[in-house]
Protein backbone atom coordinates (compact mmCIF):
# COMPACT_ATOMS: atom_id res chain seq x y z
CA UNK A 1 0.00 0.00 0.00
CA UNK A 2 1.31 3.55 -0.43
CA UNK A 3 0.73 5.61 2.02
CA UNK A 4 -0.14 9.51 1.11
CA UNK A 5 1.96 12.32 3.41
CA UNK A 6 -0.31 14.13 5.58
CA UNK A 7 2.49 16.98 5.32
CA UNK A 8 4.45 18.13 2.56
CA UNK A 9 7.75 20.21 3.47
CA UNK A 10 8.16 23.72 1.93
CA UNK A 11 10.56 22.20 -0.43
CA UNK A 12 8.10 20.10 -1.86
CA UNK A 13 5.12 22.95 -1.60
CA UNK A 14 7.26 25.24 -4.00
CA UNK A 15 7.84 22.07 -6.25
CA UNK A 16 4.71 21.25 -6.48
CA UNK A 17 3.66 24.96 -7.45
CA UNK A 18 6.47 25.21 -9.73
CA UNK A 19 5.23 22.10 -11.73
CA UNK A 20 1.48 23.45 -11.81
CA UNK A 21 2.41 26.30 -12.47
CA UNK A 22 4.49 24.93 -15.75
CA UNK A 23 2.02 22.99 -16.71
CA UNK A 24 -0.67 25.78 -16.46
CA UNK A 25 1.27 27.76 -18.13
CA UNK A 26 1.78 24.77 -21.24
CA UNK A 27 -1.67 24.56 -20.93
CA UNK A 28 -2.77 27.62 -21.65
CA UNK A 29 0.06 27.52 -24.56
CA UNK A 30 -1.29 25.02 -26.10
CA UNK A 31 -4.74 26.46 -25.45
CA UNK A 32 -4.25 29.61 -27.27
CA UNK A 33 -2.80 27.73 -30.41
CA UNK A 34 -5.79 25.73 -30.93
CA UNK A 35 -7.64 29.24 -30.63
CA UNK A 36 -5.65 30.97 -33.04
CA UNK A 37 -6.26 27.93 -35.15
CA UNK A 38 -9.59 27.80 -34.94
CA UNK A 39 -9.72 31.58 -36.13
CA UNK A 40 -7.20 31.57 -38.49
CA UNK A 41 -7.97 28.19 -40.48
CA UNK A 42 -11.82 29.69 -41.39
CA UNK A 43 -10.00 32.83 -42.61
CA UNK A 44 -7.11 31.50 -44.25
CA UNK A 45 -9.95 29.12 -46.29
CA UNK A 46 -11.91 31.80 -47.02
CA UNK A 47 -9.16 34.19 -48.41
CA UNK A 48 -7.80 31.13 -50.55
CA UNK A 49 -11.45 30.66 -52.30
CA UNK A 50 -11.65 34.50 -53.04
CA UNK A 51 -8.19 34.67 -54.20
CA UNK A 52 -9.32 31.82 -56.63
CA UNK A 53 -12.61 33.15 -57.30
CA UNK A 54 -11.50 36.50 -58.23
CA UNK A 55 -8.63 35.41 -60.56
CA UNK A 56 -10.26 35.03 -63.92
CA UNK A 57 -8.34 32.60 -66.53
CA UNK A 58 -7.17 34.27 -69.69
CA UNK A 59 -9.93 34.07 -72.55
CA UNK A 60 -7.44 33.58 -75.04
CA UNK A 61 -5.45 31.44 -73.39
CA UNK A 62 -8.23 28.71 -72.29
CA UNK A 63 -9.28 29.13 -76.42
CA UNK A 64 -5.64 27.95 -77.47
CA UNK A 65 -5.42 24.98 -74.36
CA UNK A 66 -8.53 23.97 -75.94
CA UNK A 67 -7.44 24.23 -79.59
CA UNK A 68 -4.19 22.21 -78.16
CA UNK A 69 -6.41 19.69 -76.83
CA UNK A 70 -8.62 19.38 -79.46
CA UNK A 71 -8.01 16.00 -82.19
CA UNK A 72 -6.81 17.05 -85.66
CA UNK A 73 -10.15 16.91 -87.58
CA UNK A 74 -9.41 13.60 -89.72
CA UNK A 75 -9.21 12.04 -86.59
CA UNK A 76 -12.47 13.60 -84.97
CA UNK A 77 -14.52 13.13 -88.29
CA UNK A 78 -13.62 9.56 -88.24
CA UNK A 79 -14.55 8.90 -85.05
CA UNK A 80 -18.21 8.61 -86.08
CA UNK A 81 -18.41 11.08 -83.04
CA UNK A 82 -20.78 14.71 -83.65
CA UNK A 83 -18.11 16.78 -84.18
CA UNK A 84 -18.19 20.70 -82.82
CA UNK A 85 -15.76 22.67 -84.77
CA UNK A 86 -15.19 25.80 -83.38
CA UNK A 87 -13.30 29.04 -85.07
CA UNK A 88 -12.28 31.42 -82.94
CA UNK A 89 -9.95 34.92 -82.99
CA UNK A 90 -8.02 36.18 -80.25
CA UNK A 91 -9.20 39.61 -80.94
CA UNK A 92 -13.25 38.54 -81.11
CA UNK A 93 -14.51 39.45 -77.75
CA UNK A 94 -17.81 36.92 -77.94
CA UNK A 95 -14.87 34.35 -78.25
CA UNK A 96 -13.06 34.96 -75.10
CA UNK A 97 -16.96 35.89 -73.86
CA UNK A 98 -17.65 32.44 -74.50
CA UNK A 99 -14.19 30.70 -73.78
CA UNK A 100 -15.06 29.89 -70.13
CA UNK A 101 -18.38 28.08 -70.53
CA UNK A 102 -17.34 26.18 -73.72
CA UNK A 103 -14.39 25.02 -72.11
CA UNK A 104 -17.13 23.68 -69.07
CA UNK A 105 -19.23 22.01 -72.15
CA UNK A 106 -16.49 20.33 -73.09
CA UNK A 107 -15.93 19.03 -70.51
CA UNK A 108 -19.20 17.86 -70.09
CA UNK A 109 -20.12 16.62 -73.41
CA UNK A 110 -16.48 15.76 -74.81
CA UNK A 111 -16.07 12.57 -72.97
CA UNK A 112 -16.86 10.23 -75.72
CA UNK A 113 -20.08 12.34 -76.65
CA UNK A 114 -18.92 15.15 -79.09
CA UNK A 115 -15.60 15.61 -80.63
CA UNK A 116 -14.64 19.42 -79.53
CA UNK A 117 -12.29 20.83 -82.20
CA UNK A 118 -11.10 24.59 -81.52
CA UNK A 119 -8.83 26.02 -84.34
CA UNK A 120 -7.42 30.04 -84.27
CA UNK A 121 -9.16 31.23 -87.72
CA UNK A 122 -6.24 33.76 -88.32
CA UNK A 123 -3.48 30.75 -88.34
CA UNK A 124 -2.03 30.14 -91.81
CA UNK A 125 -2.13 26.67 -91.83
CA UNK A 126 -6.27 26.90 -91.13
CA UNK A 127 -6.57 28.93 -94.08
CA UNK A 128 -8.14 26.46 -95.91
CA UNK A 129 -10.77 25.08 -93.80
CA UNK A 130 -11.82 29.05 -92.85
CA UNK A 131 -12.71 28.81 -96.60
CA UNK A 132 -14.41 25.67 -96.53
CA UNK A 133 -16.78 26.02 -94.13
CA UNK A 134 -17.17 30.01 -95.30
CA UNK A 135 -16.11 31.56 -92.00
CA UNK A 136 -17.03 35.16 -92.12
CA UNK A 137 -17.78 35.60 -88.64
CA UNK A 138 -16.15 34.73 -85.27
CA UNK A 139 -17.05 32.89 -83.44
CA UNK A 140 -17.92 30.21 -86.32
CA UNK A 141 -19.55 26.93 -84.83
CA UNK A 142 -20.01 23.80 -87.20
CA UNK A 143 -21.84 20.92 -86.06
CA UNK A 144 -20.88 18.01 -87.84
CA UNK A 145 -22.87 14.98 -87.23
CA UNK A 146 -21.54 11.05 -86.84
CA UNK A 147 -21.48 10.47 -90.40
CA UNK A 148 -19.48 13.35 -91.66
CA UNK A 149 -22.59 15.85 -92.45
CA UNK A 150 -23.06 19.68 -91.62
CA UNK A 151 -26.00 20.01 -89.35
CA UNK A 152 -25.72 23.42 -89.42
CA UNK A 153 -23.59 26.52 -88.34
CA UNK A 154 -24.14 28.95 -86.08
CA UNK A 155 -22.24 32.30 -85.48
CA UNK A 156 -21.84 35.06 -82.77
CA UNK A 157 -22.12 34.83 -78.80
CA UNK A 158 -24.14 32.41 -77.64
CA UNK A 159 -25.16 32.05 -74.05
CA UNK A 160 -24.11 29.01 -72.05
CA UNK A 161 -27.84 27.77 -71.79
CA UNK A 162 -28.17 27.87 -75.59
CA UNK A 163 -25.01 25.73 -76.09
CA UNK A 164 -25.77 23.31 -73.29
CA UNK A 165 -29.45 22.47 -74.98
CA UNK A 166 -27.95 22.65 -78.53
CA UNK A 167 -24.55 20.26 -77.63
CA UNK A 168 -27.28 17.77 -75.12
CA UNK A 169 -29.61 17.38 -78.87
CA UNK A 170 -26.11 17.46 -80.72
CA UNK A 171 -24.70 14.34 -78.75
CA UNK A 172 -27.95 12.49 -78.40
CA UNK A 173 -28.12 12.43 -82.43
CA UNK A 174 -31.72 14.51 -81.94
CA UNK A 175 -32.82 17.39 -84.02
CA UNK A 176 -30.71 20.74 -83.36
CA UNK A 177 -32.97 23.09 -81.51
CA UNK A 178 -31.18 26.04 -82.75
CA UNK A 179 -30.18 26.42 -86.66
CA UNK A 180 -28.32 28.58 -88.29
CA UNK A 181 -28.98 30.61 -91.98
CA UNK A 182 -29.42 26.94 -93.09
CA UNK A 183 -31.78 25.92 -91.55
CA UNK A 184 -30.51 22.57 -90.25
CA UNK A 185 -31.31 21.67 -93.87
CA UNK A 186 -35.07 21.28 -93.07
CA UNK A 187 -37.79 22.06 -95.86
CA UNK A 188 -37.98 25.89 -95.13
CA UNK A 189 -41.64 25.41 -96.28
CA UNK A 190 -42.41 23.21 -93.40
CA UNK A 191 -40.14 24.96 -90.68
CA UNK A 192 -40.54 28.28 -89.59
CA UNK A 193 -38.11 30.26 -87.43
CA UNK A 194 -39.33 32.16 -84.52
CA UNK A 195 -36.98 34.06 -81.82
CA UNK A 196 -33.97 31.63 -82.53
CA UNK A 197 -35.91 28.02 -82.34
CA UNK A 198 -38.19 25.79 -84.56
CA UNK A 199 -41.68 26.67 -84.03
């Protein structure tokens, strides 16, 4: 059995305080860490996601990432994939107006649903296909279907809602809800265009 001093001498009174009062004092250390923790974390977190928030990406630069990722156009036309060809300027403002949510639809719908191709309309070596597909305004959108033919085109900003119902038809292989001057080759007799949709 241990047997528990009924008197402790002064020597081992002031010990004893000492070692509270070190530990009080760790205590309270430690303490006011976790509190200043507790504050600063929240903060720190919050002045990370407006730092992020407010630092917009580059237009242009998302356009030519997604012109770097995008297939050569043999390779997306073969595919039997709906293929979204998209001609773009670095100097057209509905471009880099529109960089940010296209880059979101592709990533949405270009996961084995639509071939995204993005190709800078002022580059030499798209000269050619600028002529082609008679680009005269930028932004230019083809939509080329599965088996290599023009749906239709459509030119000019378009609003992230319009895309997202117009790439969701595209990809499903389901009439276009939004044509272009062409029409989506439908009998203009038969089709009538009313504020930007079939009717």
């Amino acid at each position: 059995k241990k047997t528990i001093k009924s008197q402790l001498s002064p020597q081992e009174m002031a010990e004893m305080a000492e070692m509270a009062a070190k530990e009080s004092e760790e205590g309270m250390d430690y303490r006011r860490r976790q509190v200043a923790l507790s504050i600063a974390s929240p903060l720190l977190g919050a002045a990370l996601f407006a730092a992020k928030r407010s630092a917009k990406k580059d237009p242009v630069a998302t356009l030519r990432a997604m012109e770097r990722r995008s297939p050569p156009i043999q390779v997306a036309l073969a595919s039997g994939l709906p293929t979204l060809i998209e001609f773009y300027a670095q100097w057209c403002g509905d471009c880099k107006a529109m960089a940010g949510h296209m880059e979101e639809l592709e990533q949405e719908y270009g996961n084995g649903k639509v071939n995204f191709v993005v190709l800078d309309a002022e580059k030499p070596e798209n000269a050619k296909l600028v002529g082609y597909f008679r680009v005269d305004a930028i932004p230019h959108l083809a939509f080329i279907d599965g088996d290599k033919v023009l749906q239709t085109t459509l030119t000019g900003y378009l609003p992230k809602k319009v895309m997202a119902k117009q790439l969701e038809a595209f990809a499903a292989r389901r009439q276009l809800p939004y044509c272009g001057p062409d029409k989506c080759g439908l009998d203009p007799k038969t089709t009538r265009m009313e504020a930007g949709s079939r009717a």
